[in-house]
PDB file of N, CA and C in Angstrom:
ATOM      1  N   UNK A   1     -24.122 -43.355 -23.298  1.00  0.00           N
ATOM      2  CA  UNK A   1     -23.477 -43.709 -24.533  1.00  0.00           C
ATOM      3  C   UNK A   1     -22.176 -44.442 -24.206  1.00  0.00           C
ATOM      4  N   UNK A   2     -21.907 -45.369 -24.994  1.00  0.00           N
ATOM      5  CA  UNK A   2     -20.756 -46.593 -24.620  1.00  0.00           C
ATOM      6  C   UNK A   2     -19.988 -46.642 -25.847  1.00  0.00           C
ATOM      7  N   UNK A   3     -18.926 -46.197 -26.176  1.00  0.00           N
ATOM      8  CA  UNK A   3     -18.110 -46.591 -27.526  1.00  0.00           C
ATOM      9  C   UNK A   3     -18.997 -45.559 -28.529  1.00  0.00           C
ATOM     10  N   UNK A   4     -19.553 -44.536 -28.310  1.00  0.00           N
ATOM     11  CA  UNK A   4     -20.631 -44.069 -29.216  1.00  0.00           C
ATOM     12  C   UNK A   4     -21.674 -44.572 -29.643  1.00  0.00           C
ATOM     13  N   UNK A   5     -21.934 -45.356 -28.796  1.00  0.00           N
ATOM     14  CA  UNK A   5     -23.410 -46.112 -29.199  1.00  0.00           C
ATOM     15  C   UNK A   5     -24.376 -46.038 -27.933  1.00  0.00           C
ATOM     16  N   UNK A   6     -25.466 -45.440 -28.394  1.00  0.00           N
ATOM     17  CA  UNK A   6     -26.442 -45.328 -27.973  1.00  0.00           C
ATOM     18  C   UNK A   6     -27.218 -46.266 -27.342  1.00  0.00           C
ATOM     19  N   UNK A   7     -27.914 -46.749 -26.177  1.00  0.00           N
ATOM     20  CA  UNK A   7     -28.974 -47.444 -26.300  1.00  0.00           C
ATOM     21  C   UNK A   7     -30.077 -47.630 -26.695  1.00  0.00           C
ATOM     22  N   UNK A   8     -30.758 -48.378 -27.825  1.00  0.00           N
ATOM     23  CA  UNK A   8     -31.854 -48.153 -28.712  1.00  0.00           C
ATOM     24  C   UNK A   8     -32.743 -49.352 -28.235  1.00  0.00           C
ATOM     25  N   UNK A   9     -33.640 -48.676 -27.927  1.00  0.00           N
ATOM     26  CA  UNK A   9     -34.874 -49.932 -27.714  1.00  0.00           C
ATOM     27  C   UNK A   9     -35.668 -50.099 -28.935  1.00  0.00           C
ATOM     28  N   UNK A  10     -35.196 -50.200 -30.341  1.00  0.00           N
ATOM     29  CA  UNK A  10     -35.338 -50.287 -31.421  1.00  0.00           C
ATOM     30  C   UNK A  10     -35.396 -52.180 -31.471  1.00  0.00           C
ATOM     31  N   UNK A  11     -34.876 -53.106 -30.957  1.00  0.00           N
ATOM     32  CA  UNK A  11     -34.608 -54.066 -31.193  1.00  0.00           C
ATOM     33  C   UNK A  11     -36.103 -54.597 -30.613  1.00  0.00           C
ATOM     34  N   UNK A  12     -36.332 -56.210 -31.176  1.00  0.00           N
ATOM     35  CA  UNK A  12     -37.211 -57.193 -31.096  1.00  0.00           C
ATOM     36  C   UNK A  12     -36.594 -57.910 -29.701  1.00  0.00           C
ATOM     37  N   UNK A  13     -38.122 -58.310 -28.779  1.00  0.00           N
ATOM     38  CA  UNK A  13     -37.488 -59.320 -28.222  1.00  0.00           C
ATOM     39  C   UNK A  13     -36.630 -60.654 -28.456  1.00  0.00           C
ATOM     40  N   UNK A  14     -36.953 -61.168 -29.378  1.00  0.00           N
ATOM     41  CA  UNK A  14     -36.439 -62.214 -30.244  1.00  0.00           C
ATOM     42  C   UNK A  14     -34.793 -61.829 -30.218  1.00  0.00           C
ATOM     43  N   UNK A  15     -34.556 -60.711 -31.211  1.00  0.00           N
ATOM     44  CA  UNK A  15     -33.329 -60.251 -31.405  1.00  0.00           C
ATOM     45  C   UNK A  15     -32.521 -60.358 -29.929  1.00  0.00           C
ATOM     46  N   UNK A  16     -32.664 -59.539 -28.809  1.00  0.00           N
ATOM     47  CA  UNK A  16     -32.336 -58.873 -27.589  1.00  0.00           C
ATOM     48  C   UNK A  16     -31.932 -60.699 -26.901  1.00  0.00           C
ATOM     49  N   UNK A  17     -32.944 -61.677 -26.880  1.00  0.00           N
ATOM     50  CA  UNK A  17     -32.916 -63.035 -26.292  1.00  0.00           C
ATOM     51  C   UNK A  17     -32.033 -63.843 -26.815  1.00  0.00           C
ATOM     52  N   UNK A  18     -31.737 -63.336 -28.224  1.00  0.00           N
ATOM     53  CA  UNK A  18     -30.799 -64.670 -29.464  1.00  0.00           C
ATOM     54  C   UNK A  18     -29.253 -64.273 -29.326  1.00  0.00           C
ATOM     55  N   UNK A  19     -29.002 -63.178 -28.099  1.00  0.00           N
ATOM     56  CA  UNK A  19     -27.752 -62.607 -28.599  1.00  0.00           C
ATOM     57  C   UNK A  19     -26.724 -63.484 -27.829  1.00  0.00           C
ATOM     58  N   UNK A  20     -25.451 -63.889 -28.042  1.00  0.00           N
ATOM     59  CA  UNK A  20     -24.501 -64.779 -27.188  1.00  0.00           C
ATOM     60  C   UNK A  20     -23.598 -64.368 -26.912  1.00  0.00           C
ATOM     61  N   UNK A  21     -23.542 -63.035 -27.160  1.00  0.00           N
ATOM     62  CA  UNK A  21     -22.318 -61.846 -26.575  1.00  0.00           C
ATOM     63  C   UNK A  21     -22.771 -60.654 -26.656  1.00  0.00           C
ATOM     64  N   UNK A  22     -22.048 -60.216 -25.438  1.00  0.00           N
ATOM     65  CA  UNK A  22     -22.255 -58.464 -24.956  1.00  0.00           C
ATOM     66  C   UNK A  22     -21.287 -57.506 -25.993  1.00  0.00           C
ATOM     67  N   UNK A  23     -21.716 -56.494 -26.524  1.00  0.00           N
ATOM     68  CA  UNK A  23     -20.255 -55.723 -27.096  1.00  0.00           C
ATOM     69  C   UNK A  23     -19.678 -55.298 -25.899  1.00  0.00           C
ATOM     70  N   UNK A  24     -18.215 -54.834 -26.255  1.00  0.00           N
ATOM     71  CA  UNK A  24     -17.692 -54.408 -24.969  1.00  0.00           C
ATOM     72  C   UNK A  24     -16.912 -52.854 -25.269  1.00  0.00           C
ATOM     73  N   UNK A  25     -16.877 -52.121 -24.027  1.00  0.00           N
ATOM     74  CA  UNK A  25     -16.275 -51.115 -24.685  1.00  0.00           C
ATOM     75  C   UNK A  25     -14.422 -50.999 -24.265  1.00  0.00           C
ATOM     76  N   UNK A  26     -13.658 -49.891 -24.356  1.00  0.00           N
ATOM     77  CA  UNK A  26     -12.526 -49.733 -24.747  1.00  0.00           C
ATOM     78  C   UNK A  26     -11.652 -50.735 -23.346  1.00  0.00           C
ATOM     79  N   UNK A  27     -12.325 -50.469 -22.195  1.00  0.00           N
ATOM     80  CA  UNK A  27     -12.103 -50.517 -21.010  1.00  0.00           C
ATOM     81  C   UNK A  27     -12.066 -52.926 -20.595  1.00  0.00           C
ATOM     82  N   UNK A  28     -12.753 -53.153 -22.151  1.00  0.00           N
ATOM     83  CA  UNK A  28     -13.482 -54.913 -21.989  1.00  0.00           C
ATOM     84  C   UNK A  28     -14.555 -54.780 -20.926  1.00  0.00           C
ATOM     85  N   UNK A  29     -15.415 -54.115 -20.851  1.00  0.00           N
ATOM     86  CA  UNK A  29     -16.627 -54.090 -19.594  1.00  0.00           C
ATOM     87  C   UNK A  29     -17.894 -54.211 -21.182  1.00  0.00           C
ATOM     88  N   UNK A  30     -18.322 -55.322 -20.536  1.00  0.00           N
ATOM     89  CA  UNK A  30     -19.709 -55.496 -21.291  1.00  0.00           C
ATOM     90  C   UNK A  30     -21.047 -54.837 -20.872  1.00  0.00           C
ATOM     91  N   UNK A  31     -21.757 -54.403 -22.004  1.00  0.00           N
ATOM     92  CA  UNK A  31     -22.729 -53.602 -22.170  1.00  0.00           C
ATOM     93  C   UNK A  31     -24.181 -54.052 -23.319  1.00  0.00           C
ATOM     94  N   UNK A  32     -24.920 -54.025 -22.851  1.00  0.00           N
ATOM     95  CA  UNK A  32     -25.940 -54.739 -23.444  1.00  0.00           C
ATOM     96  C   UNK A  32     -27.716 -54.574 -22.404  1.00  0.00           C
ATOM     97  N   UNK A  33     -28.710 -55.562 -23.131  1.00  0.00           N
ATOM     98  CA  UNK A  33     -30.166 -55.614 -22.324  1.00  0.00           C
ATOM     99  C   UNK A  33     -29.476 -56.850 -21.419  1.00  0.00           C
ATOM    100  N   UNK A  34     -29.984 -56.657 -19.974  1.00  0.00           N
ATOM    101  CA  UNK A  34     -29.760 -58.246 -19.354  1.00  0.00           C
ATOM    102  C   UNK A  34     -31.204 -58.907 -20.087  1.00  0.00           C
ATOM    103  N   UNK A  35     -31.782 -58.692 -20.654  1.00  0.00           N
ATOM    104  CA  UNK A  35     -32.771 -60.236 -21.324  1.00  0.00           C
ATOM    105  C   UNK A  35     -31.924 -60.827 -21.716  1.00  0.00           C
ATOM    106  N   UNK A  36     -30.715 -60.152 -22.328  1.00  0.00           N
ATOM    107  CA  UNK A  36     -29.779 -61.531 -22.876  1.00  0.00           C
ATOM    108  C   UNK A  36     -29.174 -62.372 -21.878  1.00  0.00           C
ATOM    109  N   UNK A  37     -29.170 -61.762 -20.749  1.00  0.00           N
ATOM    110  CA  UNK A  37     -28.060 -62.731 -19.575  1.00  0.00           C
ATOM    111  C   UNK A  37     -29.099 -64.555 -19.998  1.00  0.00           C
ATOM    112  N   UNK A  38     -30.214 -65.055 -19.753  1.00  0.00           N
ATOM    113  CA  UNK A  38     -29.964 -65.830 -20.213  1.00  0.00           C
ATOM    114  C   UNK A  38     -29.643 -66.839 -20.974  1.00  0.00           C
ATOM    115  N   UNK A  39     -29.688 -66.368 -22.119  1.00  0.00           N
ATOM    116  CA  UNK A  39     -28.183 -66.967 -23.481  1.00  0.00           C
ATOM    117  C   UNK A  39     -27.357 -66.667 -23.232  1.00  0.00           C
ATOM    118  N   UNK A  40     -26.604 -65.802 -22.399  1.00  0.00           N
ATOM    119  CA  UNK A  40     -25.165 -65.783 -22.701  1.00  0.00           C
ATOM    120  C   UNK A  40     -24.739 -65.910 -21.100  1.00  0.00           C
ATOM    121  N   UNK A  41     -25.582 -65.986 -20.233  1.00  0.00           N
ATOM    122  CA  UNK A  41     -24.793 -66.710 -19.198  1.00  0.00           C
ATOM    123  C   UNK A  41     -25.129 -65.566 -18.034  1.00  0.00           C
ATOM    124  N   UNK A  42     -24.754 -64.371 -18.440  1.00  0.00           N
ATOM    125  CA  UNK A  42     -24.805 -63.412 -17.090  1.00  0.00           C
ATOM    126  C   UNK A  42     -25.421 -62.066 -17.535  1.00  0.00           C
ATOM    127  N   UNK A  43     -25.032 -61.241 -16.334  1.00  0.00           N
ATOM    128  CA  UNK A  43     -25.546 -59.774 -17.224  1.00  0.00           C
ATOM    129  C   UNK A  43     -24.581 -58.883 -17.035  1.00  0.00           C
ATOM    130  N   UNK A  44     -24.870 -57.830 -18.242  1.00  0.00           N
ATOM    131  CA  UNK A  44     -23.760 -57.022 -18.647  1.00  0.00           C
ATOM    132  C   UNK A  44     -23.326 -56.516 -17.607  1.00  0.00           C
ATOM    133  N   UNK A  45     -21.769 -55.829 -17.676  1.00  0.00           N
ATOM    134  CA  UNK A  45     -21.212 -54.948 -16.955  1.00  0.00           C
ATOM    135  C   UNK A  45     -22.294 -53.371 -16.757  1.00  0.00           C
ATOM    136  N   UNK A  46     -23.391 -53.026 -18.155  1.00  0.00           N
ATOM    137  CA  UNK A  46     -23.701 -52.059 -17.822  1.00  0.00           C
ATOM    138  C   UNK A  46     -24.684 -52.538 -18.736  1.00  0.00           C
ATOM    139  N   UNK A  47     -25.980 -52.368 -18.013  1.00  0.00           N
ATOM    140  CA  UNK A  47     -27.188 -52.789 -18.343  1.00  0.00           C
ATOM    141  C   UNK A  47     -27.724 -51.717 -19.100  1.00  0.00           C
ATOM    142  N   UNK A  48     -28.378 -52.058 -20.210  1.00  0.00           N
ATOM    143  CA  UNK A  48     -29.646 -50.951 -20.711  1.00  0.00           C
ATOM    144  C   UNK A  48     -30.619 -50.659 -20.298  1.00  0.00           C
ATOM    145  N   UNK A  49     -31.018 -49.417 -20.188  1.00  0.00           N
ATOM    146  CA  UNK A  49     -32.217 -49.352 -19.263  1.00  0.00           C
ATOM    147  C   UNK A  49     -32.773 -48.044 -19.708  1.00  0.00           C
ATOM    148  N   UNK A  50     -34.116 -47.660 -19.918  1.00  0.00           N
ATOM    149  CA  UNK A  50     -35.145 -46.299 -19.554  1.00  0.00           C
ATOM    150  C   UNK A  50     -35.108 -45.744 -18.640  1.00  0.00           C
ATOM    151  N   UNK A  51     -34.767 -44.054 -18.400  1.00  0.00           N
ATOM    152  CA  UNK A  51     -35.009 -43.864 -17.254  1.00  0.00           C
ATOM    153  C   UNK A  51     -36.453 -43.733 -16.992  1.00  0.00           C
ATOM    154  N   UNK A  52     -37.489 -43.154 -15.459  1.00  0.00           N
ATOM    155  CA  UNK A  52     -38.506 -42.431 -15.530  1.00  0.00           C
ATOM    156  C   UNK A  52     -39.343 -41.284 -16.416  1.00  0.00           C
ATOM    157  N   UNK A  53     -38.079 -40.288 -17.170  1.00  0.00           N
ATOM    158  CA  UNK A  53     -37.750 -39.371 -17.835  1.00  0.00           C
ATOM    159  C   UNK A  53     -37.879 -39.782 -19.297  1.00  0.00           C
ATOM    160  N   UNK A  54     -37.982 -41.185 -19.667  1.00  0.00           N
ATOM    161  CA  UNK A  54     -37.723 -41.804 -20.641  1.00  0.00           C
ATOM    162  C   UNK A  54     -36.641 -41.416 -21.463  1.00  0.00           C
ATOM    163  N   UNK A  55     -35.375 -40.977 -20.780  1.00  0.00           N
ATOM    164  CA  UNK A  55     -33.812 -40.876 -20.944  1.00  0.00           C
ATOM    165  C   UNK A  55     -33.260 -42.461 -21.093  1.00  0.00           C
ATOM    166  N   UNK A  56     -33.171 -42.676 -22.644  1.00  0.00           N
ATOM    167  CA  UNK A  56     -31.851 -44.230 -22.811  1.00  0.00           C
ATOM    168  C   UNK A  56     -30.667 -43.768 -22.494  1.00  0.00           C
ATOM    169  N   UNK A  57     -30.388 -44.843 -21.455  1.00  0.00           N
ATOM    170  CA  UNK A  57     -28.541 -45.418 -21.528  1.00  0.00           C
ATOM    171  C   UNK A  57     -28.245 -46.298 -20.820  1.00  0.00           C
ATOM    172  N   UNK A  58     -27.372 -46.379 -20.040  1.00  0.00           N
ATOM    173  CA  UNK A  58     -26.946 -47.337 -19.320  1.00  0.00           C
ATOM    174  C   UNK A  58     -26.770 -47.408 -17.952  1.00  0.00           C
ATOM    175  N   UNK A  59     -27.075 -48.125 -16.884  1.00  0.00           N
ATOM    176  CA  UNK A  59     -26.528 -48.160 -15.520  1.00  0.00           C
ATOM    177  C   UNK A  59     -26.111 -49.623 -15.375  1.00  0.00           C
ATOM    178  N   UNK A  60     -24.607 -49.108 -14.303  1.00  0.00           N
ATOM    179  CA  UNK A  60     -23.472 -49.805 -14.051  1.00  0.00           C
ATOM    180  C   UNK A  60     -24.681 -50.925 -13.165  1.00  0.00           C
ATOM    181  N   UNK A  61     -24.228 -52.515 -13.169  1.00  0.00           N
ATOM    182  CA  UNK A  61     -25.084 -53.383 -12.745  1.00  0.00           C
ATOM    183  C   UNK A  61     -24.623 -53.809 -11.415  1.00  0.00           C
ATOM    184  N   UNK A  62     -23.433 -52.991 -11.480  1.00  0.00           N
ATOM    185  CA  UNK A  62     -22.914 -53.564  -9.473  1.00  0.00           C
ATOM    186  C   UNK A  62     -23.748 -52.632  -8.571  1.00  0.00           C
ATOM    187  N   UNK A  63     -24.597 -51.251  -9.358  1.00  0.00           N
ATOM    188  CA  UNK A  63     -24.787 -50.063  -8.687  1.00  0.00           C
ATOM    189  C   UNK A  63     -26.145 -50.877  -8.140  1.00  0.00           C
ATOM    190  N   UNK A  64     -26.844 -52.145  -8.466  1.00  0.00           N
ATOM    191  CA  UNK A  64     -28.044 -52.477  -7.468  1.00  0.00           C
ATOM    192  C   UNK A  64     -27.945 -53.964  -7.951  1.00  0.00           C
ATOM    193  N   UNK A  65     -29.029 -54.227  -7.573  1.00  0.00           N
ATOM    194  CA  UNK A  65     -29.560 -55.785  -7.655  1.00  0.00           C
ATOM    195  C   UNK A  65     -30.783 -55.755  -8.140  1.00  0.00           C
ATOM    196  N   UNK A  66     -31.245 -56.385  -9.031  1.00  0.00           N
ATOM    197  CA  UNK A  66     -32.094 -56.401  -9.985  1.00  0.00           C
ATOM    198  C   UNK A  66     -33.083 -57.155  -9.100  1.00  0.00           C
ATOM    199  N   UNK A  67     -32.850 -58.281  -8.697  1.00  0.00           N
ATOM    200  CA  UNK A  67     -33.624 -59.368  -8.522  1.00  0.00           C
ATOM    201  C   UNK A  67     -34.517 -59.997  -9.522  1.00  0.00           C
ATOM    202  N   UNK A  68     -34.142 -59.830 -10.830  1.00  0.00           N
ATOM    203  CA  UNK A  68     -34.399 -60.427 -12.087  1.00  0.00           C
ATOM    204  C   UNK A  68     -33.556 -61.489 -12.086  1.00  0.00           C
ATOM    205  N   UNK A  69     -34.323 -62.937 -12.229  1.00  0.00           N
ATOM    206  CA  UNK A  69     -33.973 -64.169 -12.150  1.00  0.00           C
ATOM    207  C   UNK A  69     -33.876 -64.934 -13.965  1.00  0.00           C
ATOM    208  N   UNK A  70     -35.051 -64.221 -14.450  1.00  0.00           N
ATOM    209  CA  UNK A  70     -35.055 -64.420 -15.907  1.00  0.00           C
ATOM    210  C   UNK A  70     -36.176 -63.680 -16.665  1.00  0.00           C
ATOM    211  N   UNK A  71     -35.871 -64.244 -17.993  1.00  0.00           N
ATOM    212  CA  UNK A  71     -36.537 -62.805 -19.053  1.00  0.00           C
ATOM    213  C   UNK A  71     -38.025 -63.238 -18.673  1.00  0.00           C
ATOM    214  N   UNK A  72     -38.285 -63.931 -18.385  1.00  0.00           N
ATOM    215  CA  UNK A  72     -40.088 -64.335 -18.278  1.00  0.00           C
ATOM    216  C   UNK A  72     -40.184 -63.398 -16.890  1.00  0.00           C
ATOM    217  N   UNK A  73     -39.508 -63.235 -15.845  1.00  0.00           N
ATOM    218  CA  UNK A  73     -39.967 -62.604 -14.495  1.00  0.00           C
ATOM    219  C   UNK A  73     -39.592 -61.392 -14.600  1.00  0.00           C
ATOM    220  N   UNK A  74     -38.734 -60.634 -15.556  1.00  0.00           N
ATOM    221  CA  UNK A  74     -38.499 -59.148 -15.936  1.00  0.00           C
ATOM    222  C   UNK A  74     -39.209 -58.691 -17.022  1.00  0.00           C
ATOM    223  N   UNK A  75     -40.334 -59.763 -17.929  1.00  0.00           N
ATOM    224  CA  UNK A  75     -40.954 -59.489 -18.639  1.00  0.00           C
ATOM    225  C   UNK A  75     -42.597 -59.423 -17.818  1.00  0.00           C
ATOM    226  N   UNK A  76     -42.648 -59.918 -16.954  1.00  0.00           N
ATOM    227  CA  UNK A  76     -43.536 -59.565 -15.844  1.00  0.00           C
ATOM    228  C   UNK A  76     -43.041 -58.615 -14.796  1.00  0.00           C
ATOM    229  N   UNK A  77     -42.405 -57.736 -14.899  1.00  0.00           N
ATOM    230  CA  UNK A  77     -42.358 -56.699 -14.352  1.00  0.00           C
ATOM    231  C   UNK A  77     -42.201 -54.872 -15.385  1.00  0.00           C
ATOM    232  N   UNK A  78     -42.489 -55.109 -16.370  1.00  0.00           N
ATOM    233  CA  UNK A  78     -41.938 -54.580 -17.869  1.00  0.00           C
ATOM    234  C   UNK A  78     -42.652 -53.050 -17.610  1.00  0.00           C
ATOM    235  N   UNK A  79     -43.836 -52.757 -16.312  1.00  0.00           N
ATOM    236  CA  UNK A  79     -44.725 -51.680 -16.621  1.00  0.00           C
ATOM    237  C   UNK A  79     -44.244 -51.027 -15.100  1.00  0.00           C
ATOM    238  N   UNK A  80     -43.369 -51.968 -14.293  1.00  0.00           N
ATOM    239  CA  UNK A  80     -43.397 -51.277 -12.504  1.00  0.00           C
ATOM    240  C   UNK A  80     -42.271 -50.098 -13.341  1.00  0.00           C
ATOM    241  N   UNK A  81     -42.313 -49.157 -12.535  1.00  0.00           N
ATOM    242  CA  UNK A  81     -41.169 -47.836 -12.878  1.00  0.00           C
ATOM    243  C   UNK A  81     -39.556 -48.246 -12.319  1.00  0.00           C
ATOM    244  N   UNK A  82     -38.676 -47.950 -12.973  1.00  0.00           N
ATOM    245  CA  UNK A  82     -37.619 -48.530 -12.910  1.00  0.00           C
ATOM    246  C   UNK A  82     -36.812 -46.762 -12.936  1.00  0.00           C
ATOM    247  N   UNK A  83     -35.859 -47.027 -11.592  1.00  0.00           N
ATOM    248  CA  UNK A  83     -34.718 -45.396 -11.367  1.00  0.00           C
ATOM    249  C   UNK A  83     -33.770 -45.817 -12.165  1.00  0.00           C
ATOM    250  N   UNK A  84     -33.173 -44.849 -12.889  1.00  0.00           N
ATOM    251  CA  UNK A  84     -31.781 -45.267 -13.792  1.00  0.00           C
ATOM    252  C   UNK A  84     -30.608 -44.251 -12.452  1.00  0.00           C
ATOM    253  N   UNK A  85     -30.289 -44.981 -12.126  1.00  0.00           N
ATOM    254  CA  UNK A  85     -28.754 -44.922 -11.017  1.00  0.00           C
ATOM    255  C   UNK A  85     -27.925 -44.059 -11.607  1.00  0.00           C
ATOM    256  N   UNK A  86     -27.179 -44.554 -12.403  1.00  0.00           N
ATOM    257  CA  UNK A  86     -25.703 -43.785 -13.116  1.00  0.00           C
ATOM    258  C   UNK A  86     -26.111 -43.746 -14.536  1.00  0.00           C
ATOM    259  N   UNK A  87     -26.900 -43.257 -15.320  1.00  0.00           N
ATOM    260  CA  UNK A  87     -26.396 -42.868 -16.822  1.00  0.00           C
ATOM    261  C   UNK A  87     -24.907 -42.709 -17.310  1.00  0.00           C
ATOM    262  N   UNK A  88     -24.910 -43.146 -18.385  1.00  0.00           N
ATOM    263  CA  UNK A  88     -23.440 -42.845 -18.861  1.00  0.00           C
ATOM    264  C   UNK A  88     -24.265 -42.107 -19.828  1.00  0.00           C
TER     265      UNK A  88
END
Protein backbone atom coordinates (compact mmCIF):
# COMPACT_ATOMS: atom_id res chain seq x y z
CA UNK A 1 0.00 0.00 0.00
CA UNK A 2 1.43 3.50 -1.18
CA UNK A 3 -0.33 6.78 0.10
CA UNK A 4 -3.25 4.30 1.05
CA UNK A 5 -3.78 2.98 -2.09
CA UNK A 6 -3.85 -0.28 -2.89
CA UNK A 7 -2.76 -2.03 -5.96
CA UNK A 8 -5.82 -3.06 -8.01
CA UNK A 9 -5.59 -5.08 -11.03
CA UNK A 10 -9.08 -3.82 -11.59
CA UNK A 11 -7.86 -1.63 -14.53
CA UNK A 12 -8.04 -2.36 -18.53
CA UNK A 13 -5.07 -2.77 -20.50
CA UNK A 14 -5.99 0.17 -22.52
CA UNK A 15 -6.38 2.24 -19.29
CA UNK A 16 -2.81 0.90 -17.58
CA UNK A 17 -0.99 1.79 -21.48
CA UNK A 18 -2.85 5.47 -21.89
CA UNK A 19 -1.42 6.65 -18.59
CA UNK A 20 1.43 9.66 -18.88
CA UNK A 21 2.16 9.86 -15.25
CA UNK A 22 2.99 7.75 -12.26
CA UNK A 23 1.16 8.98 -8.91
CA UNK A 24 3.73 9.59 -6.49
CA UNK A 25 3.82 9.14 -2.93
CA UNK A 26 4.77 11.55 0.12
CA UNK A 27 8.50 10.76 -0.34
CA UNK A 28 8.01 12.01 -4.85
CA UNK A 29 8.96 8.17 -5.66
CA UNK A 30 6.63 7.00 -8.41
CA UNK A 31 4.40 4.09 -8.24
CA UNK A 32 2.36 2.53 -10.81
CA UNK A 33 2.11 -0.91 -13.64
CA UNK A 34 5.50 -0.59 -15.72
CA UNK A 35 3.06 -1.33 -18.94
CA UNK A 36 2.92 2.27 -18.61
CA UNK A 37 6.78 2.87 -18.79
CA UNK A 38 6.16 2.98 -22.43
CA UNK A 39 4.00 6.22 -22.57
CA UNK A 40 5.52 7.80 -20.06
CA UNK A 41 9.05 7.12 -20.66
CA UNK A 42 10.32 4.79 -17.78
CA UNK A 43 9.21 2.62 -14.97
CA UNK A 44 7.97 3.39 -11.70
CA UNK A 45 9.98 3.83 -8.64
CA UNK A 46 7.75 0.89 -7.34
CA UNK A 47 6.22 -1.37 -9.69
CA UNK A 48 2.84 -3.22 -9.31
CA UNK A 49 2.96 -6.57 -9.17
CA UNK A 50 1.08 -10.17 -7.94
CA UNK A 51 2.75 -12.06 -5.74
CA UNK A 52 2.84 -16.19 -6.19
CA UNK A 53 0.37 -16.04 -3.17
CA UNK A 54 -1.71 -13.81 -5.30
CA UNK A 55 -0.83 -10.97 -2.57
CA UNK A 56 -1.19 -7.16 -4.55
CA UNK A 57 1.36 -4.49 -3.95
CA UNK A 58 4.32 -3.23 -4.83
CA UNK A 59 8.11 -4.04 -5.32
CA UNK A 60 10.84 -1.44 -5.24
CA UNK A 61 12.20 -1.65 -9.14
CA UNK A 62 15.98 -1.13 -8.21
CA UNK A 63 15.36 -4.51 -6.08
CA UNK A 64 15.84 -6.52 -9.77
CA UNK A 65 15.81 -6.18 -13.40
CA UNK A 66 12.93 -7.01 -15.19
CA UNK A 67 14.34 -7.49 -18.52
CA UNK A 68 11.01 -6.22 -19.84
CA UNK A 69 11.85 -4.18 -22.90
CA UNK A 70 8.08 -3.44 -23.67
CA UNK A 71 4.36 -4.10 -23.01
CA UNK A 72 4.16 -6.56 -26.08
CA UNK A 73 7.33 -8.75 -24.49
CA UNK A 74 5.82 -8.54 -20.76
CA UNK A 75 2.56 -9.28 -22.28
CA UNK A 76 4.25 -12.43 -23.59
CA UNK A 77 5.45 -13.36 -20.51
CA UNK A 78 1.95 -12.57 -18.48
CA UNK A 79 1.55 -16.60 -17.31
CA UNK A 80 5.71 -17.35 -16.28
CA UNK A 81 5.44 -16.96 -12.19
CA UNK A 82 6.77 -13.79 -11.06
CA UNK A 83 8.56 -13.48 -6.89
CA UNK A 84 7.31 -10.23 -5.36
CA UNK A 85 10.83 -9.06 -3.56
CA UNK A 86 9.73 -6.29 -1.08
CA UNK A 87 5.90 -5.78 -0.65
CA UNK A 88 5.04 -2.61 0.81
Amino acid sequence: MINGKRYSSDHTLTEIQSRTAYEKNEKEETFGSALSAETIGHEPDFIAAIGTNDVEGYVRSSDFDTGVTSSVYALSRVNEPIQVLNAL
